[in-house]
C-alpha atoms as a PDB file:
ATOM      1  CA  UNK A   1      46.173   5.976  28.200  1.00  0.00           C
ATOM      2  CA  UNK A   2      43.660   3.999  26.437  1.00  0.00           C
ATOM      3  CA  UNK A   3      44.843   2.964  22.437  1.00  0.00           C
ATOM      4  CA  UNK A   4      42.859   4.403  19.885  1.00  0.00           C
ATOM      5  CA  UNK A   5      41.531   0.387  18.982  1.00  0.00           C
ATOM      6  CA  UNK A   6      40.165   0.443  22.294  1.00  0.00           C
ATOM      7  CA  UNK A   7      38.253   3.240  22.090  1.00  0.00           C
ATOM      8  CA  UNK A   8      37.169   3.179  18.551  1.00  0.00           C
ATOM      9  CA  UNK A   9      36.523  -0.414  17.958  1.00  0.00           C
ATOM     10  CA  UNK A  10      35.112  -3.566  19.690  1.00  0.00           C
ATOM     11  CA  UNK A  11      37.545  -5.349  21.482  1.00  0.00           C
ATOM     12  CA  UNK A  12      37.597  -8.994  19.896  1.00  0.00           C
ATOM     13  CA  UNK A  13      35.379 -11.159  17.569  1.00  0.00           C
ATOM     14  CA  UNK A  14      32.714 -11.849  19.853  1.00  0.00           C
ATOM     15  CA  UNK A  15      31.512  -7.597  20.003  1.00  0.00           C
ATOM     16  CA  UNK A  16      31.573  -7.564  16.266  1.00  0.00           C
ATOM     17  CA  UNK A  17      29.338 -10.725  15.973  1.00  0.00           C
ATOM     18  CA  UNK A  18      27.275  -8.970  18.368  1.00  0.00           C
ATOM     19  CA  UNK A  19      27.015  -5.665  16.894  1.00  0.00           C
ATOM     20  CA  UNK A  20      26.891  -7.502  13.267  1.00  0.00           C
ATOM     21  CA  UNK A  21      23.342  -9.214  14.646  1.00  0.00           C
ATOM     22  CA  UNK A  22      22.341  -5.979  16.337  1.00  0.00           C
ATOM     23  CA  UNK A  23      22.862  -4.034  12.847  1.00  0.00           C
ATOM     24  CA  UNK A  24      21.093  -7.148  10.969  1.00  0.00           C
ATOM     25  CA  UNK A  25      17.886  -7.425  13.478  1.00  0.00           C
ATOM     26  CA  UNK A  26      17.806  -3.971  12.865  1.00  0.00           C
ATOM     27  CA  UNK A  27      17.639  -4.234   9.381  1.00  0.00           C
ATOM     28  CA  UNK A  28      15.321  -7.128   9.711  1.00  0.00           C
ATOM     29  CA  UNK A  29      13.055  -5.277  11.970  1.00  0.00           C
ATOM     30  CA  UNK A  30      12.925  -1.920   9.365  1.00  0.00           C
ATOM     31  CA  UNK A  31      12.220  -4.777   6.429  1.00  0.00           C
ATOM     32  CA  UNK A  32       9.631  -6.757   8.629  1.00  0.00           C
ATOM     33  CA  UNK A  33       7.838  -3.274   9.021  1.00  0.00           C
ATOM     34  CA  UNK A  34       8.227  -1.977   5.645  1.00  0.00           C
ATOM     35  CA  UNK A  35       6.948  -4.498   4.081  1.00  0.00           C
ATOM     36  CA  UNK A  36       3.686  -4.624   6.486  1.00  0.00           C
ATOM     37  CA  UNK A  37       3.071  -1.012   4.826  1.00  0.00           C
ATOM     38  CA  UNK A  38       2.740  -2.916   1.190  1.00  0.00           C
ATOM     39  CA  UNK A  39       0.888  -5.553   2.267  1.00  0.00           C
ATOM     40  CA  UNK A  40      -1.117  -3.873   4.287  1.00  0.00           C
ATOM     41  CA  UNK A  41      -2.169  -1.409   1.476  1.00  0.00           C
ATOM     42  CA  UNK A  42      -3.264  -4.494  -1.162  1.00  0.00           C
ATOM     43  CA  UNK A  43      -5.212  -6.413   1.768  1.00  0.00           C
ATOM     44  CA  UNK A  44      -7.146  -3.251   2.651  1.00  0.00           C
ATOM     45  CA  UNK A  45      -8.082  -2.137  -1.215  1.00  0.00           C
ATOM     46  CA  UNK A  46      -8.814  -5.626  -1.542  1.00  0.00           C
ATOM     47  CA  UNK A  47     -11.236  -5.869   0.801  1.00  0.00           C
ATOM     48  CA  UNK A  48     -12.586  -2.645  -0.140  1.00  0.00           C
ATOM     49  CA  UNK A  49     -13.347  -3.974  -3.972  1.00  0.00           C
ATOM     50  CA  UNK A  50     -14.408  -7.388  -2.758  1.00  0.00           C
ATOM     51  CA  UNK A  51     -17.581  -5.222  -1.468  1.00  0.00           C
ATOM     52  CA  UNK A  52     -18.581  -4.338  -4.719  1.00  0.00           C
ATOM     53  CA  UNK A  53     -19.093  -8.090  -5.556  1.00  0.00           C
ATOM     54  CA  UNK A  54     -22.743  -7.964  -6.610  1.00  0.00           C
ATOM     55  CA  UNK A  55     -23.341  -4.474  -6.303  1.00  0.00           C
ATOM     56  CA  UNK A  56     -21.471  -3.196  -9.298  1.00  0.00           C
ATOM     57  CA  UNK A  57     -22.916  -1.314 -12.401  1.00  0.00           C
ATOM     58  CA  UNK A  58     -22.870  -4.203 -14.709  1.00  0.00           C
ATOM     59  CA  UNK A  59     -21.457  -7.718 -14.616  1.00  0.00           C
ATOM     60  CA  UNK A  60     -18.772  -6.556 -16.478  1.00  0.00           C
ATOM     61  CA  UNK A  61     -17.815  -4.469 -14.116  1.00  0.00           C
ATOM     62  CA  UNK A  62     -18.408  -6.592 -10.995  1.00  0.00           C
ATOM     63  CA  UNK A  63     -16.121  -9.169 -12.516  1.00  0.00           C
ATOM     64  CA  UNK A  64     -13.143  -6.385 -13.296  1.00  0.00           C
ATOM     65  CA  UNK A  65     -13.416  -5.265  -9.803  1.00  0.00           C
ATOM     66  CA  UNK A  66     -13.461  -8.593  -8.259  1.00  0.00           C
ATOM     67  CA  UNK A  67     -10.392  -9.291 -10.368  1.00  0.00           C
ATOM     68  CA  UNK A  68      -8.431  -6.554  -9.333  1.00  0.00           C
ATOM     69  CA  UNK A  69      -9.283  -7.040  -5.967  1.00  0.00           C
ATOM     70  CA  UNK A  70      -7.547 -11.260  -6.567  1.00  0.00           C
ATOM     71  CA  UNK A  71      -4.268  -9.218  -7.728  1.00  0.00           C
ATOM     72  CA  UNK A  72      -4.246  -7.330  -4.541  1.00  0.00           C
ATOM     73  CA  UNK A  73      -5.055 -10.082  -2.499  1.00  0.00           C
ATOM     74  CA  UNK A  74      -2.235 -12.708  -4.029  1.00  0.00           C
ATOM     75  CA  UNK A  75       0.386  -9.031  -3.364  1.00  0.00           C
ATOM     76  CA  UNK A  76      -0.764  -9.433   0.330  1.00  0.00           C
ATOM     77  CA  UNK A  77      -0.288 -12.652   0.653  1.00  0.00           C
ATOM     78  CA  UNK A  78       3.656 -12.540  -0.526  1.00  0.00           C
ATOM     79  CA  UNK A  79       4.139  -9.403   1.509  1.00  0.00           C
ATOM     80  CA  UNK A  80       2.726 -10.480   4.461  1.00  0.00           C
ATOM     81  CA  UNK A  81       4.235 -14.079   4.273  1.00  0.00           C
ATOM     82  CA  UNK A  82       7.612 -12.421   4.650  1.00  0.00           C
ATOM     83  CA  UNK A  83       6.977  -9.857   6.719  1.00  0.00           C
ATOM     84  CA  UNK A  84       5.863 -12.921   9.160  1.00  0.00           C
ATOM     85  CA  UNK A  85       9.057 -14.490   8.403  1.00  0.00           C
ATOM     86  CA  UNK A  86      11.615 -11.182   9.048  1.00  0.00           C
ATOM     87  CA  UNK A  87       9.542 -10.928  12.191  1.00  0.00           C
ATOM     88  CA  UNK A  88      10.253 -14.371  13.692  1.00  0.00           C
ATOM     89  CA  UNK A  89       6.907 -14.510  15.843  1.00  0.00           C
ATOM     90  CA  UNK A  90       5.696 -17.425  14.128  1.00  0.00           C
ATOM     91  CA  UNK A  91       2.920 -15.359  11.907  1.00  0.00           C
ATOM     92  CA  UNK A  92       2.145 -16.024   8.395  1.00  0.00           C
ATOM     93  CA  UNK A  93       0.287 -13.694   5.943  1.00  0.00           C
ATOM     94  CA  UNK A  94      -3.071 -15.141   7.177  1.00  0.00           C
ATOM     95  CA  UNK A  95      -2.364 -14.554  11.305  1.00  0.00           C
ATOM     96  CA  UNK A  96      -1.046 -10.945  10.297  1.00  0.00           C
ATOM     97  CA  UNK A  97      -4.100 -10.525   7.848  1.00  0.00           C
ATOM     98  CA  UNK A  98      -6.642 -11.584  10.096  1.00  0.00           C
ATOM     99  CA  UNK A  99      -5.603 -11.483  14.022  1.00  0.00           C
ATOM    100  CA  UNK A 100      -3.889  -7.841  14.427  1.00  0.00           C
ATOM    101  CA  UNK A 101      -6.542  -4.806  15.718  1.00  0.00           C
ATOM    102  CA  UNK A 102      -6.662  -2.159  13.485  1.00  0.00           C
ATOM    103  CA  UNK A 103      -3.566   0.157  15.447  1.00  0.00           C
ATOM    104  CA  UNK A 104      -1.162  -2.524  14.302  1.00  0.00           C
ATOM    105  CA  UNK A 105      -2.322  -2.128  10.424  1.00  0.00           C
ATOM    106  CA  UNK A 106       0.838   0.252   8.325  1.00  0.00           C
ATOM    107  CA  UNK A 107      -1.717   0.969   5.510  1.00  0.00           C
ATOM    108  CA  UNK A 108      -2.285   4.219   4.167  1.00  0.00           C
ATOM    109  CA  UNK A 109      -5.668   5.642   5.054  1.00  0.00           C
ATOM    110  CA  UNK A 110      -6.626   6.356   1.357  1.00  0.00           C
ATOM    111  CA  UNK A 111      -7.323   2.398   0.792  1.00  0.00           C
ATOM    112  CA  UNK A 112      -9.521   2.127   4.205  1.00  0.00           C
ATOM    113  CA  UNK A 113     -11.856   4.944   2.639  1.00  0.00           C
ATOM    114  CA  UNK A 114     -15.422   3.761   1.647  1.00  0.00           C
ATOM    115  CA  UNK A 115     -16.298   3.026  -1.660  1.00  0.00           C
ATOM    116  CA  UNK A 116     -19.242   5.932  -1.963  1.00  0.00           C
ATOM    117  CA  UNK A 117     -20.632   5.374  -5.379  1.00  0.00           C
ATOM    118  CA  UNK A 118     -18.830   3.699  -8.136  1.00  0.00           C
ATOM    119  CA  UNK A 119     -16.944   6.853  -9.394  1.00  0.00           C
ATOM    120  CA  UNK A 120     -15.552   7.334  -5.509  1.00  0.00           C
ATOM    121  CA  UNK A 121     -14.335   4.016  -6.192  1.00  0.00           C
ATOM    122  CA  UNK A 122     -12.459   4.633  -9.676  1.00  0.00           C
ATOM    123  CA  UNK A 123     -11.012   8.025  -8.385  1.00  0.00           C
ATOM    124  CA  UNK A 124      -9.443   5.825  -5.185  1.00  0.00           C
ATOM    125  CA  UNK A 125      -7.880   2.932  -7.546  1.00  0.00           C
ATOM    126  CA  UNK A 126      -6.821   5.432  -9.888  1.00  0.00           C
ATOM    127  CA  UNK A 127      -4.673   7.275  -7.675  1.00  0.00           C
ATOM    128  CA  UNK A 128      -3.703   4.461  -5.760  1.00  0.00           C
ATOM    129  CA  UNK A 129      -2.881   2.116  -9.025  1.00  0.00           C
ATOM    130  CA  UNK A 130      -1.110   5.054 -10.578  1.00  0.00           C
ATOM    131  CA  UNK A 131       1.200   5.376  -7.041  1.00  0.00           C
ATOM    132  CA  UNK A 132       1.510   1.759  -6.531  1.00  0.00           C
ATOM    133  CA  UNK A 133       2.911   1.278 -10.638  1.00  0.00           C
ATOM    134  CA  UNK A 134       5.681   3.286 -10.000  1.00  0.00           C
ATOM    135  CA  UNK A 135       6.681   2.041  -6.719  1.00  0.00           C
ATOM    136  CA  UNK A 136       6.501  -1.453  -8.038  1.00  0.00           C
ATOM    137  CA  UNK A 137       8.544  -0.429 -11.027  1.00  0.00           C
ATOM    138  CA  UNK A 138      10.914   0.951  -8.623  1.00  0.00           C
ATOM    139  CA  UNK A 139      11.304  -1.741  -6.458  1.00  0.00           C
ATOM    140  CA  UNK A 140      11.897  -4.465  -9.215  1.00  0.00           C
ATOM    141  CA  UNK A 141      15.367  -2.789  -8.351  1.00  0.00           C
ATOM    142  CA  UNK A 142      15.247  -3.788  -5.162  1.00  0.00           C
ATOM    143  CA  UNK A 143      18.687  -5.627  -3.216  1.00  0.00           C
ATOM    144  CA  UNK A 144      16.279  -7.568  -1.432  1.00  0.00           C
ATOM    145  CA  UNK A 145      15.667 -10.221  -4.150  1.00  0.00           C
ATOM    146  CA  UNK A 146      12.831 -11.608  -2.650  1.00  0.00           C
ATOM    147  CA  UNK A 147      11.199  -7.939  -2.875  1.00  0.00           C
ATOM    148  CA  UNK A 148      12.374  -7.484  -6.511  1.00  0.00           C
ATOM    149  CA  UNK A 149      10.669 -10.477  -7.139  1.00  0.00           C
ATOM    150  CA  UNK A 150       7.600  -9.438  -5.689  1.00  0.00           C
ATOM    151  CA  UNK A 151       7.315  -6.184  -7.309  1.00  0.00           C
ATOM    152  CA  UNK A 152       8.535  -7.485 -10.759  1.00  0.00           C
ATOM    153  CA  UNK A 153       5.186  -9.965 -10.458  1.00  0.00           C
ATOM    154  CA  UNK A 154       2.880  -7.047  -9.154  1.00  0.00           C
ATOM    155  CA  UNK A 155       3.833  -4.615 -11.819  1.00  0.00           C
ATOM    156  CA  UNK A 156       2.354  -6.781 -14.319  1.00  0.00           C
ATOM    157  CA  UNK A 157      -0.945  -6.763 -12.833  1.00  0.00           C
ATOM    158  CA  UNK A 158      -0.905  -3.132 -11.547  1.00  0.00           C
ATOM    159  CA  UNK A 159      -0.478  -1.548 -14.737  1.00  0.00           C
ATOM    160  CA  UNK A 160      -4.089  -3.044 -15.873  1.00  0.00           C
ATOM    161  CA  UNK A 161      -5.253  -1.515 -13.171  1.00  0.00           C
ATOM    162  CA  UNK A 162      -3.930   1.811 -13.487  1.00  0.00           C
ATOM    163  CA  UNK A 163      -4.762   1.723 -17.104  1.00  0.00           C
ATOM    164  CA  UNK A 164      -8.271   0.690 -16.152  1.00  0.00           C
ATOM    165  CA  UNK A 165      -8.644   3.257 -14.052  1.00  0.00           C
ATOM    166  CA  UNK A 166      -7.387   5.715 -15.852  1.00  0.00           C
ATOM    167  CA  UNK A 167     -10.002   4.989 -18.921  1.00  0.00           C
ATOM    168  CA  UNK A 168     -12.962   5.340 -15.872  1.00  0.00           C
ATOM    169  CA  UNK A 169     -11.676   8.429 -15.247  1.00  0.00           C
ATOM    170  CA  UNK A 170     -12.006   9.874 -18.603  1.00  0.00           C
ATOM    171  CA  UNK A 171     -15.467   8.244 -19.692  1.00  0.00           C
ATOM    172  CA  UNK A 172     -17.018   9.451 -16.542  1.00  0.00           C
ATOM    173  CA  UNK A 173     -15.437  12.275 -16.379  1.00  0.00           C
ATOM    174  CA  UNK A 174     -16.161  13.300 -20.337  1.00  0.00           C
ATOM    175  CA  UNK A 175     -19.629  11.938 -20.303  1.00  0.00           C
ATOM    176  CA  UNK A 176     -22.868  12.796 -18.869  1.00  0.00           C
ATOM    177  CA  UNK A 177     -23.112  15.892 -16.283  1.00  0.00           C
ATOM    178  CA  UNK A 178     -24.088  13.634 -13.509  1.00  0.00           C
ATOM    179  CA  UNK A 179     -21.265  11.431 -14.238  1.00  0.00           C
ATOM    180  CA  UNK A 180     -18.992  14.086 -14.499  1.00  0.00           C
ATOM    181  CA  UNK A 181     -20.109  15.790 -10.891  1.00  0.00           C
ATOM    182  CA  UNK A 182     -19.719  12.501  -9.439  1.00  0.00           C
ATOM    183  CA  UNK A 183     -16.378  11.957 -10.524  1.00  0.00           C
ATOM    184  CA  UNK A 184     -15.165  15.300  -9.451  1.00  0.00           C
ATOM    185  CA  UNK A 185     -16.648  14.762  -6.526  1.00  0.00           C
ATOM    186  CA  UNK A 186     -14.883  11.092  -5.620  1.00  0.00           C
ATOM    187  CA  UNK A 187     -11.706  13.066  -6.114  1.00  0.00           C
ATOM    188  CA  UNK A 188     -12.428  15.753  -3.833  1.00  0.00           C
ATOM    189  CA  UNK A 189     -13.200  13.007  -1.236  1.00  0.00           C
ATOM    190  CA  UNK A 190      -9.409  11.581  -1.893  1.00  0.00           C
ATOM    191  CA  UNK A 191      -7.389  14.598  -2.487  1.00  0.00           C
ATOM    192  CA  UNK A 192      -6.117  15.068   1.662  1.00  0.00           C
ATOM    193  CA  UNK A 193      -5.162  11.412   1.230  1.00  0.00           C
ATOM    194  CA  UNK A 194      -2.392  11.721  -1.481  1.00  0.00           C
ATOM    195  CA  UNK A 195       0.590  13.681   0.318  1.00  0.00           C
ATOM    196  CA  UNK A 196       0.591  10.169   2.532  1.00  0.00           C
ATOM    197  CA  UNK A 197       1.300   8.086  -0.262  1.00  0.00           C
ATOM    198  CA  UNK A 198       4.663   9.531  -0.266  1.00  0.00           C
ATOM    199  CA  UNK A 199       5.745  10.177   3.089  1.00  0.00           C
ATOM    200  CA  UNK A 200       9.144   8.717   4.105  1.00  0.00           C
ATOM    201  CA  UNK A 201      10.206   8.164   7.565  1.00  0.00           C
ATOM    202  CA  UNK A 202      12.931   7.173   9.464  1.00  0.00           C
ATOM    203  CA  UNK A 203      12.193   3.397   8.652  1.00  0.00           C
ATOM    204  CA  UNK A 204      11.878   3.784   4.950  1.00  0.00           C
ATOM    205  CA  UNK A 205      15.151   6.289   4.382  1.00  0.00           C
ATOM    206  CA  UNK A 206      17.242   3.530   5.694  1.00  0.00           C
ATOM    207  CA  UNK A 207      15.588   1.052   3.938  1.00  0.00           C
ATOM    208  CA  UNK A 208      16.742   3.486   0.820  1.00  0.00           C
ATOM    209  CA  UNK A 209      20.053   4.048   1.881  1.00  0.00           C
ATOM    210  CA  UNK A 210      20.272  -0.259   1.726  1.00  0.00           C
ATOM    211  CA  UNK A 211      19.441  -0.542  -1.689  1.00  0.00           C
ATOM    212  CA  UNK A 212      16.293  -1.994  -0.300  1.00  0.00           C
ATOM    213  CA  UNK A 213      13.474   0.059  -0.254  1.00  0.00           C
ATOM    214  CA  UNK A 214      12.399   2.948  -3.581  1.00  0.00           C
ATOM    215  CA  UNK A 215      12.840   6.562  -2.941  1.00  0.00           C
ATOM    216  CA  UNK A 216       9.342   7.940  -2.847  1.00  0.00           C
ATOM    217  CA  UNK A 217      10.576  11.406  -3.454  1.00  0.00           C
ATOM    218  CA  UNK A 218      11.855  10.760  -6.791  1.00  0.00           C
ATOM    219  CA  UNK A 219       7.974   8.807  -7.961  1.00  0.00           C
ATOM    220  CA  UNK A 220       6.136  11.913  -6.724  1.00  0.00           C
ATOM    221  CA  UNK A 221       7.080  14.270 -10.375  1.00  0.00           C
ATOM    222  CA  UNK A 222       5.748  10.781 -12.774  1.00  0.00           C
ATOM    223  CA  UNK A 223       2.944  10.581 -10.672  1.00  0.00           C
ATOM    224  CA  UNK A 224       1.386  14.080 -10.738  1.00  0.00           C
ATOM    225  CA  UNK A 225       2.318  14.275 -14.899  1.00  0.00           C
ATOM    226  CA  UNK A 226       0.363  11.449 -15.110  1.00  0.00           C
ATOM    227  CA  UNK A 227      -2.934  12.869 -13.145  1.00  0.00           C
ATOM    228  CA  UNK A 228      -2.386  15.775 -14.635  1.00  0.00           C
ATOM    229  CA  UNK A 229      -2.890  14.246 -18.408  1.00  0.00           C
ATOM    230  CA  UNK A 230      -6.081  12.084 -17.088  1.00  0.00           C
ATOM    231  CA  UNK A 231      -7.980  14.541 -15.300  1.00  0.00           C
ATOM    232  CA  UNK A 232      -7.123  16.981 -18.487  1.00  0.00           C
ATOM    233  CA  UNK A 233      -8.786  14.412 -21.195  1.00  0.00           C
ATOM    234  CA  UNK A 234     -11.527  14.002 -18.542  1.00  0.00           C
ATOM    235  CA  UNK A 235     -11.755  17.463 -18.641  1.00  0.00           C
ATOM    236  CA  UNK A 236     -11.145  17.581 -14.671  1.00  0.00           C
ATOM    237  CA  UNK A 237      -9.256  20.845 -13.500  1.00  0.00           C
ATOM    238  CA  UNK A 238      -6.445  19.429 -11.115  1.00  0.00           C
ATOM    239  CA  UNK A 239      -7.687  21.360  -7.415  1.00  0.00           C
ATOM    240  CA  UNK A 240      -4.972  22.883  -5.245  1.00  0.00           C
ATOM    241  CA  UNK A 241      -4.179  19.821  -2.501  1.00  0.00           C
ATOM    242  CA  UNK A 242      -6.031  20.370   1.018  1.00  0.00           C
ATOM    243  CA  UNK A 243      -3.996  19.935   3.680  1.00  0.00           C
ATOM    244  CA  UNK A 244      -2.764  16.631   3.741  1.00  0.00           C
ATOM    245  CA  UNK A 245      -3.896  14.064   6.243  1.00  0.00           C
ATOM    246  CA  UNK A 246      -1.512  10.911   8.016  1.00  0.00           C
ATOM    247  CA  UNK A 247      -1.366   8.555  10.095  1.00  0.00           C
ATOM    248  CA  UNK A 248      -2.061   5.696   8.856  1.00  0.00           C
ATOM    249  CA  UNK A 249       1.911   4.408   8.319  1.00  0.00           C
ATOM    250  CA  UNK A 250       1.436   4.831  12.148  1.00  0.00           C
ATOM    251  CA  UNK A 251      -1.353   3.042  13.110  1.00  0.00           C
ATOM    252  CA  UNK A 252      -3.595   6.217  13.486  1.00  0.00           C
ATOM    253  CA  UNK A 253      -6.693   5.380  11.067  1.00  0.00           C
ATOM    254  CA  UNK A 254      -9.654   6.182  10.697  1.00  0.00           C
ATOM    255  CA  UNK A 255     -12.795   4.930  11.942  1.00  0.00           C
ATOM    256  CA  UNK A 256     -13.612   3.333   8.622  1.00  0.00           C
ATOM    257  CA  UNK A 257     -10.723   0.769   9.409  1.00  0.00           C
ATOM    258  CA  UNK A 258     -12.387  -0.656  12.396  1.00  0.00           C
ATOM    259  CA  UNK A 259     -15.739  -1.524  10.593  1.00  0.00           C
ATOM    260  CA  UNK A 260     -13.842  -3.156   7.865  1.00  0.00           C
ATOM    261  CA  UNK A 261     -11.878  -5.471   9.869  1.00  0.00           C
ATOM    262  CA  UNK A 262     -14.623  -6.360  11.556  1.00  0.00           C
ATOM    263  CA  UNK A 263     -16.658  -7.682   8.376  1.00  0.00           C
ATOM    264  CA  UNK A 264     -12.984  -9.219   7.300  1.00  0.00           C
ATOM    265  CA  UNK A 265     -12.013 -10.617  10.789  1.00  0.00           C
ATOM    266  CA  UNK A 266     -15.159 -11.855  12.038  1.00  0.00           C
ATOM    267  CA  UNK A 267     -14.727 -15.805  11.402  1.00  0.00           C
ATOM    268  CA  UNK A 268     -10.772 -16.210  11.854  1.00  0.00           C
ATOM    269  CA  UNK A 269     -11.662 -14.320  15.229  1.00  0.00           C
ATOM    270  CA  UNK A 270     -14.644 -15.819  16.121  1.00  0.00           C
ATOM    271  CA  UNK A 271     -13.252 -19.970  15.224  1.00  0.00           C
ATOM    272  CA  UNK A 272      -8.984 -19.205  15.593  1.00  0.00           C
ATOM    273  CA  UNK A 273      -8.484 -22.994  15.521  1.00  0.00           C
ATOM    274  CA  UNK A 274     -10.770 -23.831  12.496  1.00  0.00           C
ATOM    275  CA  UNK A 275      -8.543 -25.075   9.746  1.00  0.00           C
ATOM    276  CA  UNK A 276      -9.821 -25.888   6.022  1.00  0.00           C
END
């Protein structure tokens, strides 16, 4: 008969090295992807507000946006950077940024949606600057250091945004009738994109379980309070949610994906070895 340490247990030192670096690539692996998902989502909304450059309302407003999208864009870079390095393939933020088609992007398709008109825009970095806050706040708990880190810097520049937003929201939503039909209507575009922010999968819950990752499940109730109390000064009733649309933590986007990287890939892809 077999003994129970045998059966139970690796044999000698050598099996528990090698099922200690098993368990850690794994670990690695879930990070390396995780992380992806938060760059992924500040590159994309970057991009996205670095096409208003020129084309805003006012120069005020051109520079604000242009701003916000330099936050996002300095969040991408740190993510990406060490997703590149939990990967080990040699990638920094830059190769990940600019040299991956779009069914290798972990973004959530709410950031890849056009801008529409300026209050499309404000209803998309509303919700997403109102999601984003708490998850940063969250993660400034983080076990990964490097992570806490991260988020502790982002938070800083996220809650301008949201509170930015959030004062859009209510002046175009409390002004003029036109400017109150078009905010309504940049929600309604938006609304089957929120459920997504808050998906967890496999790769996230044991990200959780480490210490590593937040808990989306427990942001969700902070989140909708706080929509609630904007849309109600900007005297915006809150919809019933359409049926929610995913994919994008998958690699299933939208079309609107491809046409952006395009415009944001073109000269990395068209000169690879051109250095600055």
């Amino acid at each position: 008969m077999a003994s129970l340490s045998s059966i139970d247990g690796p044999k000698n030192a050598g099996e528990v090295a090698v099922s200690d670096s098993r368990a850690g690539n794994r670990v690695d692996s879930a990070r390396a992807d995780y992380l992806l998902r938060l760059g992924d989502d500040s590159l994309i909304l970057s991009q996205r507000l670095a096409e208003w450059c020129g084309h805003a309302p006012s120069v005020e407003v051109d520079l604000s946006l242009a701003n916000l999208g330099l936050d996002l864009i300095g969040q991408a870079t740190l993510f990406l950077n060490y997703a590149g390095e939990l990967e080990g393939k040699g990638r920094d933020g830059d190769r990940l940024a600019f040299h991956r088609d779009a069914l290798a992007f972990r973004n959530c398709l709410l950031v890849e949606q056009p801008n529409g008109d300026f209050a499309q825009t404000i209803a998309r970095q509303f919700l997403y600057s109102t999601y984003s806050l708490g998850l940063f706040e969250a993660l400034t708990s983080s076990t990964d250091q490097r992570i806490a880190e991260i988020a502790a810097k982002a938070v800083k520049e996220v809650r301008y945004h949201a509170e930015l937003s959030a004062d859009w929201v209510i002046r175009l939503g409390d002004g003029t009738e036109d400017s109150r039909a078009r905010m309504i209507a940049g929600f309604d575009w938006f609304w089957r994109f929120v459920d997504e922010l808050f998906d967890m999968d496999e790769v996230e819950r044991q990200l959780v379980a480490e210490g590593i990752a937040a808990d989306k499940s427990a942001l969700r109730p902070a989140f909708d309070a706080t929509l609630a109390s904007v849309l109600k000064e900007a005297t915006i009733d809150m919809p019933p949610l359409p049926y929610a649309i995913r994919g994008g933590r998958v690699g299933h986007h939208s079309e609107h994906l491809g046409h952006l990287l395009a415009t944001m890939q073109y000269l990395p892809r068209a000169y690879p070895d051109a250095v600055w």
